[in-house]
Protein backbone atom coordinates (compact mmCIF):
# COMPACT_ATOMS: atom_id res chain seq x y z
CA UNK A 1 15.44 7.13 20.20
CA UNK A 2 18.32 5.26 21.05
CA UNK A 3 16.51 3.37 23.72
CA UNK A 4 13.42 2.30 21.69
CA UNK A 5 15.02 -1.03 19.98
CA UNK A 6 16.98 -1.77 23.28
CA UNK A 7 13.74 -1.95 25.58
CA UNK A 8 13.36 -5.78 24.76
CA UNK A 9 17.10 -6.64 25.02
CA UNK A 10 19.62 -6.67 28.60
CA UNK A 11 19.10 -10.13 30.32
CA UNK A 12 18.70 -11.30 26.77
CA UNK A 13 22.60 -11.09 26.09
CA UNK A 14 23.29 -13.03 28.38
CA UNK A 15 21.77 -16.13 27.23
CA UNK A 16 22.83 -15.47 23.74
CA UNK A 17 26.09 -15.58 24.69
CA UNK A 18 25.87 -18.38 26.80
CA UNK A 19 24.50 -20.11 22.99
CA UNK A 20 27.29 -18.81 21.58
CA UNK A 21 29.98 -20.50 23.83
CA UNK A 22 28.22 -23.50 23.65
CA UNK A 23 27.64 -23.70 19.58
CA UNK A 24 30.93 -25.51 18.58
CA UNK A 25 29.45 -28.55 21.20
CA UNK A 26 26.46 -28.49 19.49
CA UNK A 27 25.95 -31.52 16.80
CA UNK A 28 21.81 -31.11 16.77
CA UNK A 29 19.96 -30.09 19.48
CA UNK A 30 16.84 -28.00 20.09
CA UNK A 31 17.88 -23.64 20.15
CA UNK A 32 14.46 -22.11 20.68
CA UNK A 33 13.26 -19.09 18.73
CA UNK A 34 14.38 -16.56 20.56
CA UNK A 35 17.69 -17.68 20.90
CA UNK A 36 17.90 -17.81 17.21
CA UNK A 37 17.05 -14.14 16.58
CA UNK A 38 19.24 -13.02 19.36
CA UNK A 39 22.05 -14.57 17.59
CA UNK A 40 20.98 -13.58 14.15
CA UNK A 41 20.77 -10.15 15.82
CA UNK A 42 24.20 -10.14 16.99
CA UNK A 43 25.57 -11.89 14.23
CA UNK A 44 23.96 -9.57 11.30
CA UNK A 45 26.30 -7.78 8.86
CA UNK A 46 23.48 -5.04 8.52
CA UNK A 47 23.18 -4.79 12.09
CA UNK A 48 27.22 -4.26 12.78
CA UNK A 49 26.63 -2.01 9.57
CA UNK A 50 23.97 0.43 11.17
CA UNK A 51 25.87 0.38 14.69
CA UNK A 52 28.84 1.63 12.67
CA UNK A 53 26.72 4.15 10.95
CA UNK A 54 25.48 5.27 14.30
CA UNK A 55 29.50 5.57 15.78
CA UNK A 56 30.04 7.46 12.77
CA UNK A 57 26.74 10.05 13.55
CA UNK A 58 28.18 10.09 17.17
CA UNK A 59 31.32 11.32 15.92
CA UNK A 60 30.04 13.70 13.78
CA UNK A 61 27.94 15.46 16.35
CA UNK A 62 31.32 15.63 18.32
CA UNK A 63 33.11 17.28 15.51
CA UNK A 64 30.47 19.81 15.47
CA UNK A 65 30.46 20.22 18.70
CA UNK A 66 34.35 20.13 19.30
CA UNK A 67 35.23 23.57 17.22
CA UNK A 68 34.10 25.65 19.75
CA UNK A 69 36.52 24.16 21.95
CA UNK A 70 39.98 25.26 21.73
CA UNK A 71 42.66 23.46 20.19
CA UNK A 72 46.45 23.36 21.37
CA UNK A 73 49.37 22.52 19.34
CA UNK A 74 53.05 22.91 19.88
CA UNK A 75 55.66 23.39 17.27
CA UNK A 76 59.38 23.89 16.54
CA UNK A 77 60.87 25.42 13.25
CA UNK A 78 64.86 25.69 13.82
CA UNK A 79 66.96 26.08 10.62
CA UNK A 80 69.92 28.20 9.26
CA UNK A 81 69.53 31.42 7.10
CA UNK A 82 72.21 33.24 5.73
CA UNK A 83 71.34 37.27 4.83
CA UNK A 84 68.19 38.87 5.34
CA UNK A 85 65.78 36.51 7.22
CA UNK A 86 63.56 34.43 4.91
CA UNK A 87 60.90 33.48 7.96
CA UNK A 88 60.51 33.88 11.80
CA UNK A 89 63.57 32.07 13.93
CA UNK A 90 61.14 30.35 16.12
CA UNK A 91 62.77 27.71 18.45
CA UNK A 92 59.61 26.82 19.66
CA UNK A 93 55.54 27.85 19.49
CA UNK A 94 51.86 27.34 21.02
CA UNK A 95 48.97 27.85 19.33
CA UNK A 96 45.50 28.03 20.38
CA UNK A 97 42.48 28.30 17.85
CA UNK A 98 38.65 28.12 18.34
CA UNK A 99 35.45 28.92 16.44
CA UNK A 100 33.62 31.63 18.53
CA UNK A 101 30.54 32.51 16.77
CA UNK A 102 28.91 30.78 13.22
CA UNK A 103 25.26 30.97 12.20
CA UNK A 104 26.44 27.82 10.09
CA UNK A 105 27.37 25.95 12.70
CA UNK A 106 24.18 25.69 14.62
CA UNK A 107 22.90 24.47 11.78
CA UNK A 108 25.48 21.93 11.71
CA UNK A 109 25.03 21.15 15.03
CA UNK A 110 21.24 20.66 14.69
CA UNK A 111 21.85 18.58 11.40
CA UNK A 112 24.52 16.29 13.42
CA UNK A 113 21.47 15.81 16.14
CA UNK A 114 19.40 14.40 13.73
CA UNK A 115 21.45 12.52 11.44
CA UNK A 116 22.29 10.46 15.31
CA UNK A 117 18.18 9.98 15.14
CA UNK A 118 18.42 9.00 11.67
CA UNK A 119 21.09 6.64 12.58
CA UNK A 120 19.41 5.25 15.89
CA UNK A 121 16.22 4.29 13.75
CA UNK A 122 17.73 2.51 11.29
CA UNK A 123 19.67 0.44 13.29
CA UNK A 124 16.16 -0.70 14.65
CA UNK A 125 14.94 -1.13 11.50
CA UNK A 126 18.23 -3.25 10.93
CA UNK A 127 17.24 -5.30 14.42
CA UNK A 128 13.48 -6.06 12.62
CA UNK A 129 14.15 -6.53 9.44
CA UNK A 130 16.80 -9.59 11.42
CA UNK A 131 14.41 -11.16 13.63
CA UNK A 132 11.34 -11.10 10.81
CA UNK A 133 13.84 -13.04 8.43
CA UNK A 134 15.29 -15.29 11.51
CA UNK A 135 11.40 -15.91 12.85
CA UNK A 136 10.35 -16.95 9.10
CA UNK A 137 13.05 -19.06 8.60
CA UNK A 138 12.84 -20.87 11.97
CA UNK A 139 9.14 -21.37 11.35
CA UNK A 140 9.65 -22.68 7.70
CA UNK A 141 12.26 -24.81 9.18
CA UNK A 142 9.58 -26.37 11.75
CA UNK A 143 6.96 -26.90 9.19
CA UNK A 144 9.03 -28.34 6.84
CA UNK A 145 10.40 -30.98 9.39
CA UNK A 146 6.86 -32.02 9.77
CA UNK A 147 5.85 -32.19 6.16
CA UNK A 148 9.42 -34.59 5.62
CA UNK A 149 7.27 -36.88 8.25
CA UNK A 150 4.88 -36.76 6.47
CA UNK A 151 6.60 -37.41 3.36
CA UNK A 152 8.61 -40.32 4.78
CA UNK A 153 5.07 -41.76 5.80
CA UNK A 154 3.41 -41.50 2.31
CA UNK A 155 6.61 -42.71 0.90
CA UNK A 156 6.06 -46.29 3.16
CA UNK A 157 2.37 -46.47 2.00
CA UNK A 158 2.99 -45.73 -1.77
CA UNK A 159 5.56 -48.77 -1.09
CA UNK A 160 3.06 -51.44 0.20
CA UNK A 161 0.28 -49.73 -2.43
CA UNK A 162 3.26 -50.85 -5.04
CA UNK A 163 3.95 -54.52 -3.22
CA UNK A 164 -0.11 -55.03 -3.23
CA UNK A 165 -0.60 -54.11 -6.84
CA UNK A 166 2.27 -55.94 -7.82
CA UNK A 167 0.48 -58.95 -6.13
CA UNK A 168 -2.86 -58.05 -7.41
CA UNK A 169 -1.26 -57.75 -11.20
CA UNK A 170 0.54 -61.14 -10.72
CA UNK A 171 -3.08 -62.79 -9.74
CA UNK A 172 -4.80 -61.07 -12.65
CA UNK A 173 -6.88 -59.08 -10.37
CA UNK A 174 -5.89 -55.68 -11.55
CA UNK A 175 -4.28 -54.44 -15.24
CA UNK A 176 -0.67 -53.71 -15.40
CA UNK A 177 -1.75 -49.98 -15.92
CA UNK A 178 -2.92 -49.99 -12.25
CA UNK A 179 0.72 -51.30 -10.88
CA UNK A 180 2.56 -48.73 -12.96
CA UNK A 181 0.16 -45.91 -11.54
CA UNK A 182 0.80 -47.27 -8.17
CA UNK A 183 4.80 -46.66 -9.09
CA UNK A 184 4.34 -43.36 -10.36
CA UNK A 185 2.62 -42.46 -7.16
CA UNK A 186 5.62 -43.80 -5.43
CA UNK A 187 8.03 -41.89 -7.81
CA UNK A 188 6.59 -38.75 -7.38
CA UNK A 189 6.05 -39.01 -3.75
CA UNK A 190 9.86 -39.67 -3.65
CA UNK A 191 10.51 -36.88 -5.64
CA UNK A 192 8.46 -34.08 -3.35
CA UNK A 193 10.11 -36.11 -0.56
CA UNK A 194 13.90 -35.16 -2.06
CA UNK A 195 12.50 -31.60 -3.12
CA UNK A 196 11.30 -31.15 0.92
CA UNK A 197 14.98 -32.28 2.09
CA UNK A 198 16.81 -30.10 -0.11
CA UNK A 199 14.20 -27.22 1.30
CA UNK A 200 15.10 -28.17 4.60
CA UNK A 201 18.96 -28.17 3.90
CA UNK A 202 18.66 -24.63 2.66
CA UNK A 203 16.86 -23.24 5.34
CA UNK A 204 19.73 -24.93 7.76
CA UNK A 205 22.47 -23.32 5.96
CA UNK A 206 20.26 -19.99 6.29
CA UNK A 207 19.88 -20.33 9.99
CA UNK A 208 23.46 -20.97 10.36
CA UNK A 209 24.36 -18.16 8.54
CA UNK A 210 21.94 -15.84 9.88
CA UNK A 211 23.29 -17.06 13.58
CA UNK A 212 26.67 -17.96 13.04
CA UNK A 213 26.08 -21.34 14.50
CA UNK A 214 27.01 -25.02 12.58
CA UNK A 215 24.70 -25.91 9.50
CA UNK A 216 22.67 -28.42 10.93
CA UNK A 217 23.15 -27.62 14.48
CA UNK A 218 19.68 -26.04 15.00
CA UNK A 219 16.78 -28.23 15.69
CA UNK A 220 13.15 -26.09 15.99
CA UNK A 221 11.57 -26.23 19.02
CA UNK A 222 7.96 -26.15 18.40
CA UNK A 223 6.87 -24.72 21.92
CA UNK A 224 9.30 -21.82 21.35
CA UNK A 225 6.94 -20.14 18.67
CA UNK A 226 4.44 -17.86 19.77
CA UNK A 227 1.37 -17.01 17.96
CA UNK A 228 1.07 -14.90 15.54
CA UNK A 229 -0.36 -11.39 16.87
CA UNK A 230 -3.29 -10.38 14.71
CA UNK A 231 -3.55 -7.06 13.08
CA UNK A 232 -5.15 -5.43 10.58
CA UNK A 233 -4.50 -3.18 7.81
CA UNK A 234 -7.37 -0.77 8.89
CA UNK A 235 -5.96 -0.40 12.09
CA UNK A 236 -3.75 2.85 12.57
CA UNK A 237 -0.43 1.89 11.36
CA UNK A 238 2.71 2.91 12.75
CA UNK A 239 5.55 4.93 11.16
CA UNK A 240 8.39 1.81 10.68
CA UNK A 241 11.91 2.72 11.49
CA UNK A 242 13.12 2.47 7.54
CA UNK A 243 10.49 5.55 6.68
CA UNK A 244 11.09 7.63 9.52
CA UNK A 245 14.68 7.06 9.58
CA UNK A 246 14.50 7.98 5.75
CA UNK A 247 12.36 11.46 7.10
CA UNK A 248 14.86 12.46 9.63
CA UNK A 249 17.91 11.92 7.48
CA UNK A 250 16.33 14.05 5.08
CA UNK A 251 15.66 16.66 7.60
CA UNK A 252 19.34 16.01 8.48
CA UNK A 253 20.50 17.02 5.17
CA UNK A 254 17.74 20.56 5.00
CA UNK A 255 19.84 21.16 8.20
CA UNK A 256 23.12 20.57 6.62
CA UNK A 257 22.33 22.85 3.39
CA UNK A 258 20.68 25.50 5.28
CA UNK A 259 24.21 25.87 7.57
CA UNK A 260 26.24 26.16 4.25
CA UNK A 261 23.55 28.31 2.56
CA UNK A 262 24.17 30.59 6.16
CA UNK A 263 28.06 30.11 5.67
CA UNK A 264 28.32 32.54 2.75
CA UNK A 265 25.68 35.19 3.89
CA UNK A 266 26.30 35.56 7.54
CA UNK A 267 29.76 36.33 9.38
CA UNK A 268 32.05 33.90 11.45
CA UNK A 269 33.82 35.38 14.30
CA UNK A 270 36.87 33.34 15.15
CA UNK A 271 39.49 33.11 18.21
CA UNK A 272 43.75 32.55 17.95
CA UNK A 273 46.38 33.34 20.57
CA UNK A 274 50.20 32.49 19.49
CA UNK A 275 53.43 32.14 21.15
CA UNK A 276 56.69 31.98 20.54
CA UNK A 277 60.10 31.52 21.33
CA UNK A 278 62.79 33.43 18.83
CA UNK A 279 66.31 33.02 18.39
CA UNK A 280 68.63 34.11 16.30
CA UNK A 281 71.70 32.00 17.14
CA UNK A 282 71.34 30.83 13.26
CA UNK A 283 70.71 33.86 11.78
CA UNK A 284 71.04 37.51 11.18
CA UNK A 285 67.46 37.98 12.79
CA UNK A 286 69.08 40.81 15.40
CA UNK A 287 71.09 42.80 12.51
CA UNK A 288 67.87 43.16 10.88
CA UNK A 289 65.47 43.97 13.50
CA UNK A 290 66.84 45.91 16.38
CA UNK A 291 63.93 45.53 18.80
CA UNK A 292 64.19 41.77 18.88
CA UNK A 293 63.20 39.72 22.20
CA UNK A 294 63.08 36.15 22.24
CA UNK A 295 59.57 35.83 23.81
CA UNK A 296 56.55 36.63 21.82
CA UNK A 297 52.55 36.27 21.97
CA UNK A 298 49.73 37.34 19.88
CA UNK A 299 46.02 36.70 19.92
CA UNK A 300 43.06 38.26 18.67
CA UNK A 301 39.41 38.28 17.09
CA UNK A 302 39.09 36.98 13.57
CA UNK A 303 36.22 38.43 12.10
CA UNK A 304 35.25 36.76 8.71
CA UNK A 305 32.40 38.60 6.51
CA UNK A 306 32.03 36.80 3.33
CA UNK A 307 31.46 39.12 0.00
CA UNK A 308 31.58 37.18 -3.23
CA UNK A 309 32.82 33.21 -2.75
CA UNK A 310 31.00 31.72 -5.54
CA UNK A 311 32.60 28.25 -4.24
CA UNK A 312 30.34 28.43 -1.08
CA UNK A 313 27.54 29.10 -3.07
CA UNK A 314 27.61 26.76 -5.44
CA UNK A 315 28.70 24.36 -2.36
CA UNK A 316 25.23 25.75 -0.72
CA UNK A 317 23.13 24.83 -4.00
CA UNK A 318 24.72 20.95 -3.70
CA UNK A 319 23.84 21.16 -0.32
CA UNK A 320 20.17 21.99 -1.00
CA UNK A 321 19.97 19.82 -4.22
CA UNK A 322 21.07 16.81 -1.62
CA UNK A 323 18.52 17.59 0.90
CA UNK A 324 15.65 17.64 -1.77
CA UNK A 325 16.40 14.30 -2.83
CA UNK A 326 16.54 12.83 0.41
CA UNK A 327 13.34 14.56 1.08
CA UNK A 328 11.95 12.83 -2.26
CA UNK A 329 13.41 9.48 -1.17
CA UNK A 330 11.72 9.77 1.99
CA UNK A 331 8.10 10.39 0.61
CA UNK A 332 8.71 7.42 -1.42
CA UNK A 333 9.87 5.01 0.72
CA UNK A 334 6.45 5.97 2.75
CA UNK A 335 4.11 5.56 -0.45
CA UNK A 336 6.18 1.63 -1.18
CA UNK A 337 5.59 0.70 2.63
CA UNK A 338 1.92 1.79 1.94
CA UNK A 339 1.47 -0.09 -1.12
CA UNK A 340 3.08 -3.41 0.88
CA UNK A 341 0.57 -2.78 3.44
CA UNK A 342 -2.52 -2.85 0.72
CA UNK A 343 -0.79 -5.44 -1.22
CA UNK A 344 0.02 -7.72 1.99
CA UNK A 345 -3.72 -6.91 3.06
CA UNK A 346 -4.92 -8.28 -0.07
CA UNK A 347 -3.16 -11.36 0.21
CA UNK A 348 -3.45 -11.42 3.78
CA UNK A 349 -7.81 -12.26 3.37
CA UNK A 350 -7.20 -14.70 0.66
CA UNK A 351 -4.37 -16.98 2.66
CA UNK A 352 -7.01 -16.52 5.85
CA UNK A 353 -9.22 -18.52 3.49
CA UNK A 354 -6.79 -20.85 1.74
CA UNK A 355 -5.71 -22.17 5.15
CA UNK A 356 -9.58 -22.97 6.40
CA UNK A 357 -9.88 -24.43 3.23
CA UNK A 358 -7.16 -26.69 3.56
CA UNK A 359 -7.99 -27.28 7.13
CA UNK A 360 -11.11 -28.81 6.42
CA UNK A 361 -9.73 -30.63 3.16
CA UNK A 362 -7.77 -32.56 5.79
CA UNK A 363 -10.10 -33.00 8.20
CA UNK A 364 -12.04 -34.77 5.63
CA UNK A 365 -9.39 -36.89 4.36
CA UNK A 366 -9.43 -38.18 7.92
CA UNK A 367 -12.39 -38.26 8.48
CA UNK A 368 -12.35 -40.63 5.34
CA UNK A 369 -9.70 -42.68 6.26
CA UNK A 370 -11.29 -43.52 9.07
CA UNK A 371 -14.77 -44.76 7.15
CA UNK A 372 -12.20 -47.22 4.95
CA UNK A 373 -10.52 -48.68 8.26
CA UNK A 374 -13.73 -49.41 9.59
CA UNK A 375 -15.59 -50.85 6.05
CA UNK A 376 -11.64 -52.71 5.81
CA UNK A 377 -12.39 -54.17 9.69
CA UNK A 378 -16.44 -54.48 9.60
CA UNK A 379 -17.34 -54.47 5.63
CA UNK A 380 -19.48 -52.26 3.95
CA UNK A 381 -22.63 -53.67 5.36
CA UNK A 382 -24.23 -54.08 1.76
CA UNK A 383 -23.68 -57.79 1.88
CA UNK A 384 -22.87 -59.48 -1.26
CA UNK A 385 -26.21 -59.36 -3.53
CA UNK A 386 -26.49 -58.12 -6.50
CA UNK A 387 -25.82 -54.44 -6.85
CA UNK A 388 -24.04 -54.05 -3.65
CA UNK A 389 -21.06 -52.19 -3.73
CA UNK A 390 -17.82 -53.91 -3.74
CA UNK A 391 -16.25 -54.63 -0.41
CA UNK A 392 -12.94 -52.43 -0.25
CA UNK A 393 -9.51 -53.98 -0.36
CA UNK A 394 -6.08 -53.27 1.44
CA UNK A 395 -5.37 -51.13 -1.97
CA UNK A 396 -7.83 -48.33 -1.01
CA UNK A 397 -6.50 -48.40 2.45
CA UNK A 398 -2.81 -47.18 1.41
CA UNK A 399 -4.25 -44.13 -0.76
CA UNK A 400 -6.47 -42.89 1.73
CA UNK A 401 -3.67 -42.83 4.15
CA UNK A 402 -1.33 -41.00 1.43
CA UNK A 403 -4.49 -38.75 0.52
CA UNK A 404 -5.18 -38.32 4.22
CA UNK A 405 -0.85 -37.52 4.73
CA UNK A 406 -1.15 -35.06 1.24
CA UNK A 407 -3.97 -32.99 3.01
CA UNK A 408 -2.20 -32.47 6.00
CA UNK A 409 1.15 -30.86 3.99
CA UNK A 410 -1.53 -29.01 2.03
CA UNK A 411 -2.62 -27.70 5.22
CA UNK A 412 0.59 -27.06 6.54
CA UNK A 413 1.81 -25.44 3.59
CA UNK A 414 -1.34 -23.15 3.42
CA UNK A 415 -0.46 -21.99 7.33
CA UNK A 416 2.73 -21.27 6.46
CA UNK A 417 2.10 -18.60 3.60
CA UNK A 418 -0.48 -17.30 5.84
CA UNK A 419 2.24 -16.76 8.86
CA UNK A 420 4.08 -15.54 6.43
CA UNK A 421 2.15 -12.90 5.57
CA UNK A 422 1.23 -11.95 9.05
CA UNK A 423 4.56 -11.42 9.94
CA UNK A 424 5.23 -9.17 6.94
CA UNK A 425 2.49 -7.27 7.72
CA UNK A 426 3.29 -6.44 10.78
CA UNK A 427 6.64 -5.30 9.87
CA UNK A 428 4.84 -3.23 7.07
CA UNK A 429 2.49 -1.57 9.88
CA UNK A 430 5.27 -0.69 12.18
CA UNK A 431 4.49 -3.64 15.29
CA UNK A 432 7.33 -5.76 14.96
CA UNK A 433 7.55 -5.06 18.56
CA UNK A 434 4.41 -6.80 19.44
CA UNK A 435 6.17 -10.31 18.16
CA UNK A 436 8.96 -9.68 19.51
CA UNK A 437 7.10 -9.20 23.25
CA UNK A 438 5.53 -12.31 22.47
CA UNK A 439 8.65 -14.11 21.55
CA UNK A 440 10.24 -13.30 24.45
CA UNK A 441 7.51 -13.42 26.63
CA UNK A 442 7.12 -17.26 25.56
């Protein structure tokens, strides 16, 4: 398991780190995707958190492991009695203890195993959910610097719109209540223009704090940014990492309770071996016990067969009250991820649609534009007679260019909730890995 989130990574280091050397140099330059969620990767607080949770498992197995292996200690207790000895006059001692046969500690063992597996998985998980919130921000980022060009284009036509009504008001061509629409236009252009810059400031600080790099330092490189795998909801889905991770920790803790449930109903054979040296320089040890020698060892079999310990017990019913929860957790956090899969499905058809819709919304708009340049350079070809339609002015001109500019954000906008989606979906369904081969396979 350990090996299944790493599979991607190696070479990949090495460039991340040559990012990170470089980031204080960097005022605003172009850091490709992939760079980004290497160094959102490396940079995550959940990620550290779930590599120390894995140390932690690691150390736990070895703790397990570790009591069947003989311990050593040295000591020295040197003090002066006066009348019968209160303790042994030990100048110096060894001891040597070790655990030599427990039921309960197999099952400890076993539970240590998995709780590393447990661990292991949810520091992929950690790695996913990272790169899906580094990859959506990054692609936010991109879109949203093209929809400020956009912006800063509609902002220049709903100017002249405003300088030609003005004109057009002064001659007596058009009312006053045309000129003030043409400034409300302009007003509220500016205003989705301010609300699009304080988006993209947002997303910068959100980059730089999911890479550690300078706010402001990261400029999207378009090319960088794979598509989109497809998937479906119908298709088999995978177990993700958060669910199974959830499932072995819970079969981590049925291990656990079933080793202390063992601990008070099976026996626990035990080893010890002691030495020491005596003296009785500061004492009255010899006047007390004739057959004293300074040298002594002991060792022996400790053989533990538990009768009534109502503390293990009720230790052994926490144990198993633990484990059912986690069990209960675990079959939940299954039955959300499938609901988010449904749910994301759902949406999933209806943003497929809202982005064709919006497509072709803009491909009109051009396509309209393009009909007033030509009437505004050839006419209308109705001549002037009676009941011919009016020829069109430099006024219709500027709104179908901000018309033509507000279809393409709509458009953009509508591809962005629907890449959105996709990528939450295939996190849902378990194929994060599939992006993540095509983002580094870019």
């Amino acid at each position: 398991m350990r090996n299944r989130y790493n599979k991607l990574t190696g070479w990949r280091w090495m460039l991340t780190g040559a990012a990170l050397a470089a980031a204080p140099a960097l005022v605003s330059a172009q850091v490709s995707l992939p760079t980004v969620v290497d160094l959102a990767q490396r940079n995550s607080s959940a990620v550290r958190l779930a590599e120390a949770d894995l140390q932690k498992a690691n150390a736990v197995l070895a703790q397990s492991h570790d009591t069947y292996i003989p311990n050593f200690a040295i000591a020295s207790t040197v003090g002066y009695s006066h009348g019968f000895p209160a303790g042994q006059p030990s100048v110096g001692s060894a001891s040597m203890q070790s655990l030599v046969l427990s039921f309960s500690q197999r099952q400890y063992v076993k539970a240590a195993h998995a709780g590393i597996d447990a661990a292991n998985l949810s520091l992929k998980d950690a790695h996913d959910q990272v790169a899906l919130d580094a990859s959506t921000a990054y692609i936010e980022m991109d879109v949203v610097g093209r929809e400020l060009e956009a912006a800063h284009q509609q902002e220049a036509f709903a100017e002249r719109l405003v300088s030609i009504e003005q004109e057009r008001s002064e001659a007596g061509v058009d009312p006053l209540s045309d000129l003030l629409q043409a400034r409300l236009t302009a007003a509220q252009l500016k205003l989705k223009r301010l609300h699009l810059e304080t988006r993209a400031g947002i997303l910068a600080k959100q980059l730089s704090v999911l890479t550690g790099l300078p706010t402001g330092s990261i400029t999207p490189d378009r090319a960088s940014i794979p598509e989109i795998p497809a998937v479906k909801a119908d298709e088999l889905p995978r177990i993700i990492s958060s669910v199974e991770s959830a499932g072995m920790l819970a079969h981590s803790k049925q291990l656990q309770a079933k080793g202390d449930d063992l601990l008070w109903r099976r026996p626990q054979i035990a080893f010890g071996a002691t030495y020491n040296y005596d003296s009785d320089e500061l004492n009255s040890y010899s006047t007390y016990y004739k057959n004293f020698t300074p040298n002594n060892i002991s060792f022996g079999f400790q053989i533990t067969v538990p009768f009534f310990d109502f503390a293990l017990r009720a230790k052994a019913r926490q144990s198993a009250a633990d484990a059912l929860r986690a069990k209960i957790e675990a079959e939940q956090a299954q039955r959300q991820n499938e609901a988010q899969i449904a749910e994301l499905s759902g949406n999933l058809k209806e943003l497929n649609t809202l982005a064709e819709i919006a497509s072709l919304k803009q491909q009109i708009a051009h396509e309209q534009l393009q009909a007033v340049l030509a009437q505004l350079e050839l006419g209308n070809g109705a001549g002037a007679g009676p009941g011919a339609p009016a020829q069109l002015t430099p006024k219709a001109e500027q709104l179908a260019r901000i018309d033509e500019r507000q279809k393409y954000v709509d458009a953009l906008d509508a591809e962005l909730e629907l890449s959105k989606a996709r990528l939450s979906l295939l996190r849902a369904l378990g194929h994060m890995e599939d992006w993540l081969s095509e983002l580094y396979a870019k």
